[in-house]
Protein backbone atom coordinates (compact mmCIF):
# COMPACT_ATOMS: atom_id res chain seq x y z
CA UNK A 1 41.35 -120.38 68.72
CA UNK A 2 41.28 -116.73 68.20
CA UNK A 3 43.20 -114.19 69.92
CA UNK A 4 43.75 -110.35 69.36
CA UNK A 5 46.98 -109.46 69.73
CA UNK A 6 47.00 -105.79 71.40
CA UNK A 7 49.57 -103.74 70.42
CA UNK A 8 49.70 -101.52 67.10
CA UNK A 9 53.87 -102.11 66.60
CA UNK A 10 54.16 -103.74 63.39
CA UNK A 11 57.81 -105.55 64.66
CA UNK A 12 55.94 -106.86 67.63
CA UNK A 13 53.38 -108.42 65.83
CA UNK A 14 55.49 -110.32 63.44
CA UNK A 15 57.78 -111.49 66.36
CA UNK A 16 54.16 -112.50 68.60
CA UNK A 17 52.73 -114.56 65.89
CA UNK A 18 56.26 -116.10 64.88
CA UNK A 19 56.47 -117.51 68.69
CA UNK A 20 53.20 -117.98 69.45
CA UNK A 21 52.26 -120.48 66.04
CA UNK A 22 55.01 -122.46 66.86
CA UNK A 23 52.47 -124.12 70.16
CA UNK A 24 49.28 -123.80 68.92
CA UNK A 25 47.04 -123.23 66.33
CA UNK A 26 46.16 -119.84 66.73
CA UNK A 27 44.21 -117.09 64.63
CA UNK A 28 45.67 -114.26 65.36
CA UNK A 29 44.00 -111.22 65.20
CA UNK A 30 45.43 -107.68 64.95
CA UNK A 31 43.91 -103.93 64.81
CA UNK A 32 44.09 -103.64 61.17
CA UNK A 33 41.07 -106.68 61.09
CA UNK A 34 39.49 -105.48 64.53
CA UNK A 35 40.56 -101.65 65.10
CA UNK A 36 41.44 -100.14 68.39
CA UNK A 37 41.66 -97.53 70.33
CA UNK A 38 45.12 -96.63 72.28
CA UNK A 39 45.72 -97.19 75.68
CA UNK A 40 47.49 -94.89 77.82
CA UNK A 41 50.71 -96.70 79.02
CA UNK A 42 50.81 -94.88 82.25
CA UNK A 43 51.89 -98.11 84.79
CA UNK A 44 55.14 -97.87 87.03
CA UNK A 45 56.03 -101.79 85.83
CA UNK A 46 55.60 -103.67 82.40
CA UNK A 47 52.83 -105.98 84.48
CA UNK A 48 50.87 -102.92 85.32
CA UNK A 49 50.88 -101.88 81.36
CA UNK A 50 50.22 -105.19 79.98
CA UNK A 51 47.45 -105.84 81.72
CA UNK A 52 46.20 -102.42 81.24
CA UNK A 53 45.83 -103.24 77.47
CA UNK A 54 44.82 -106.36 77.45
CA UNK A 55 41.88 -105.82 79.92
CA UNK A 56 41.02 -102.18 77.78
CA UNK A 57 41.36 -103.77 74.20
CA UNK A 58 39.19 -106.92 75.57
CA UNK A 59 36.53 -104.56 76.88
CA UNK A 60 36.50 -102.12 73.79
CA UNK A 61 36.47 -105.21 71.59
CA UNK A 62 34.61 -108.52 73.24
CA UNK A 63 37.24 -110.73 72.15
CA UNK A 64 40.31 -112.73 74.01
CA UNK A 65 43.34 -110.32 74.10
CA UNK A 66 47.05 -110.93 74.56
CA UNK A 67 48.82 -107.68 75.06
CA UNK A 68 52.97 -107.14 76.33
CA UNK A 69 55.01 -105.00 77.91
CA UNK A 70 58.91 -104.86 77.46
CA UNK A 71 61.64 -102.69 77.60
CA UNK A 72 65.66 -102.54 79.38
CA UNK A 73 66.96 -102.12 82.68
CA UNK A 74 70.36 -101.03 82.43
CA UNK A 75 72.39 -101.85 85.77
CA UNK A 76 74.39 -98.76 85.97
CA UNK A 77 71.07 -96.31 85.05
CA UNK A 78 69.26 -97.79 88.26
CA UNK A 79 66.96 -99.88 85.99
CA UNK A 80 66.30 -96.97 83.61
CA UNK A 81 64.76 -96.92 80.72
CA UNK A 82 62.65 -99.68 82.25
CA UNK A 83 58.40 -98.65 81.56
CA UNK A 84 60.35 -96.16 79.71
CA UNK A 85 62.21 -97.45 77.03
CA UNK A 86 60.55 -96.37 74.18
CA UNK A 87 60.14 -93.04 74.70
CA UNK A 88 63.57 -92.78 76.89
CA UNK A 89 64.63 -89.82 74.16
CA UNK A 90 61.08 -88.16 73.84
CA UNK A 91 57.35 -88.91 72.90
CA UNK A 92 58.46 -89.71 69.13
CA UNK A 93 59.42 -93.33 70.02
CA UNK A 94 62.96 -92.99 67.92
CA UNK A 95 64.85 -96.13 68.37
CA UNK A 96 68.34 -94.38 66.63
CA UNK A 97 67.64 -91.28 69.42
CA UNK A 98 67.01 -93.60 72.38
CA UNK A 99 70.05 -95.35 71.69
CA UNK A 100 72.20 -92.42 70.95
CA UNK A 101 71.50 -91.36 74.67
CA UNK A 102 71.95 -94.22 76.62
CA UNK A 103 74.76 -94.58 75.31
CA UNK A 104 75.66 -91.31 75.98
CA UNK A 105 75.03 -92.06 79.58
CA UNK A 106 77.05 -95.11 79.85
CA UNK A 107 79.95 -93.79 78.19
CA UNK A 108 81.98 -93.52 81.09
CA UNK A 109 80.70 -96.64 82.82
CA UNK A 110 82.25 -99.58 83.15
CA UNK A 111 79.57 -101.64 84.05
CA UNK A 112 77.40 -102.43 80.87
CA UNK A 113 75.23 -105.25 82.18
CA UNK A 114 71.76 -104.78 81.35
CA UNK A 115 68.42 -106.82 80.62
CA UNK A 116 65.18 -107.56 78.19
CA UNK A 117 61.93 -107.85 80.50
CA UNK A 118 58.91 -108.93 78.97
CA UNK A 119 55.32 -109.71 80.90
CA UNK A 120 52.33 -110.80 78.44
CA UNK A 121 49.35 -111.13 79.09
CA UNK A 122 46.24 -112.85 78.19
CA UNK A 123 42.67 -112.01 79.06
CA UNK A 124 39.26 -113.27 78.12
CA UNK A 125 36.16 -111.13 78.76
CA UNK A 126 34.73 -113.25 81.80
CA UNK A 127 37.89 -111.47 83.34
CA UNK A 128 40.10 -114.58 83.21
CA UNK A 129 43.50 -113.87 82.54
CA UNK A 130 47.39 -115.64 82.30
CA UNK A 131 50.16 -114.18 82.77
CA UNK A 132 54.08 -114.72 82.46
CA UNK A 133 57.57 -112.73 82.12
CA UNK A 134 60.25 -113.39 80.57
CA UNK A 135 64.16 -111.91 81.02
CA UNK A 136 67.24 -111.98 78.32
CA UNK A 137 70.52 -110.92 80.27
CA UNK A 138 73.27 -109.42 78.32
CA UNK A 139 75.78 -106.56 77.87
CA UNK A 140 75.58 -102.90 76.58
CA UNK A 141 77.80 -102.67 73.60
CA UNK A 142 80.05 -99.47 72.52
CA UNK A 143 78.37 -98.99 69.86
CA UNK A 144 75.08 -100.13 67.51
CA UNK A 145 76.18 -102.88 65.21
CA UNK A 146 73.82 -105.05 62.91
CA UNK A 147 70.56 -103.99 60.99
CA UNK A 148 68.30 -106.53 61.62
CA UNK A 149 65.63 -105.36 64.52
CA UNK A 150 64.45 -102.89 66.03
CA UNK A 151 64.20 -100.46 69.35
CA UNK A 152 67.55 -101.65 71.27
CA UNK A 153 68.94 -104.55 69.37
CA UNK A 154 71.54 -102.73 67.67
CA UNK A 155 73.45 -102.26 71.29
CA UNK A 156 72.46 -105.48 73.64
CA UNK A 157 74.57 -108.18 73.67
CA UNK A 158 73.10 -111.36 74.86
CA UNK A 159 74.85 -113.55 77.58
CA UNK A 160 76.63 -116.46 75.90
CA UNK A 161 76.76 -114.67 72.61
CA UNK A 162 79.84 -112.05 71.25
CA UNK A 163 77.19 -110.20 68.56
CA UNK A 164 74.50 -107.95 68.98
CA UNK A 165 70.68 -109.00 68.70
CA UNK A 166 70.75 -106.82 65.37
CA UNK A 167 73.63 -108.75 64.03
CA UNK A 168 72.39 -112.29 65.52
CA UNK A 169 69.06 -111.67 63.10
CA UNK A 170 65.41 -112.26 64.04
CA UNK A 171 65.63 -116.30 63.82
CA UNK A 172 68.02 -116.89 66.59
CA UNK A 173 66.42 -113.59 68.10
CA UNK A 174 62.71 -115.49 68.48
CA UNK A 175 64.61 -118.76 70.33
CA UNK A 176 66.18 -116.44 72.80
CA UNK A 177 64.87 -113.57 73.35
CA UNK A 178 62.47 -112.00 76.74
CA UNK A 179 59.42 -111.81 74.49
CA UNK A 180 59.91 -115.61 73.48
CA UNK A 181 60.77 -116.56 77.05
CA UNK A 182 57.52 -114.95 78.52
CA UNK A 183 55.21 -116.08 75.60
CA UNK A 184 56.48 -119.48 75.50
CA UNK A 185 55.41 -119.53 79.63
CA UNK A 186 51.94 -118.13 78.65
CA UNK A 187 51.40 -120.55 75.69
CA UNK A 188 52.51 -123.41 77.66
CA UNK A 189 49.86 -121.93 80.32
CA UNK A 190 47.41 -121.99 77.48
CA UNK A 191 47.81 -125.68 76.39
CA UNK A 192 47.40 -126.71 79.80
CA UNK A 193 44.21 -124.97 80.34
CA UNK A 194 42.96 -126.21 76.75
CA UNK A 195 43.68 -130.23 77.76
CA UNK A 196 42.24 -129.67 81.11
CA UNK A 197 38.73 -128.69 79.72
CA UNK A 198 39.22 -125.47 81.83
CA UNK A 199 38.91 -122.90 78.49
CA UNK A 200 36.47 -124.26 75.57
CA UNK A 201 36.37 -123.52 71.64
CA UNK A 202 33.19 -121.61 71.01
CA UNK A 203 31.54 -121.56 67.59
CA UNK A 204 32.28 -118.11 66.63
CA UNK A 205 33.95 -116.95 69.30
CA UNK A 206 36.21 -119.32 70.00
CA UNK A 207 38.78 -118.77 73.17
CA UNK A 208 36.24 -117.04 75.90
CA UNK A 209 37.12 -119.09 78.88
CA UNK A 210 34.64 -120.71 80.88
């Protein structure tokens, strides 16, 4: 089954197809095989985004698309970054700057709880779509440690867990984390369609749903 994966962030991808494989047996398409045009990311929740891409990358391109939305909601920011996240220090989308001001902002705050959100979704071009979220609670740490990761991994800790999701590395990172929790949901959504006959394998262009 083919699906185009609709996002341009090379770390993304890898982590998308790492998850995703592990249910089905996907072909996984990504802009560098069928190029894309960028969508504006101008929704007030991740839902509102993800489905943004995936319906404009679907239409621009006539093929399935599975496109997410993420970022953190820090407790004691009122839920800020949120939509935000990666450009919470300025248009350039640097991770090391976005850190170094939340944590600027937290540093006299004594409540560090925070949280990964994730909604992906999937859509075919008869408009069908799936969707599902995913959440990874944790704690802001003092400081970045580890250097596996990327955007805010250096500084969440992850309920249950005393290191970092930079220090934990990517492998125990895809089991736990907001992006595996709300793909797993859509996958699992995906397999059930698939055995119920309601979405057929088309010669050529396999994964339009009926």
């Amino acid at each position: 089954m083919r699906l185009l994966l609709g996002t341009k962030n090379s770390n993304k991808i890898r982590e998308i197809k790492a998850i995703c494989t592990e249910f089905l047996d996907l072909e996984l398409l990504t802009f560098s095989e069928c190029p894309f045009s960028d969508v504006l990311e101008d929704g007030e929740t991740f839902e509102e985004n993800a489905r943004k891409k995936a319906q404009q990358i679907c239409v621009q391109t006539g093929l399935p698309v599975l496109a997410e939305d993420s970022g953190l909601e820090v407790y004691a920011l009122g839920g800020a970054p949120g939509v935000h996240s990666a450009r919470f220090a300025g248009e350039r989308k640097d991770d090391h700057a976005n850190i170094e001001k939340l944590l600027a902002l937290l540093k006299d705050s004594p409540d560090r709880r925070a949280r990964f959100r994730c909604v992906a979704v999937l859509v075919w071009p008869n408009g069908d779509e799936l969707i599902s979220e995913g959440v990874l609670s944790g704690q802001i740490a003092l400081a970045p440690r580890g250097t596996a990761g990327f955007g805010y991994d250096p500084i969440f800790i992850p309920d249950g867990y005393t290191q970092t999701l930079a220090e934990l590395g990517s492998q125990v990172k895809n089991q736990i984390s907001h992006r595996r929790r709300a793909l797993e949901g859509l996958m699992r959504q995906l397999q059930q369609r698939l055995s119920a006959g309601h979405l057929h394998r088309e010669k050529g262009t396999e994964g339009q749903g009926a």
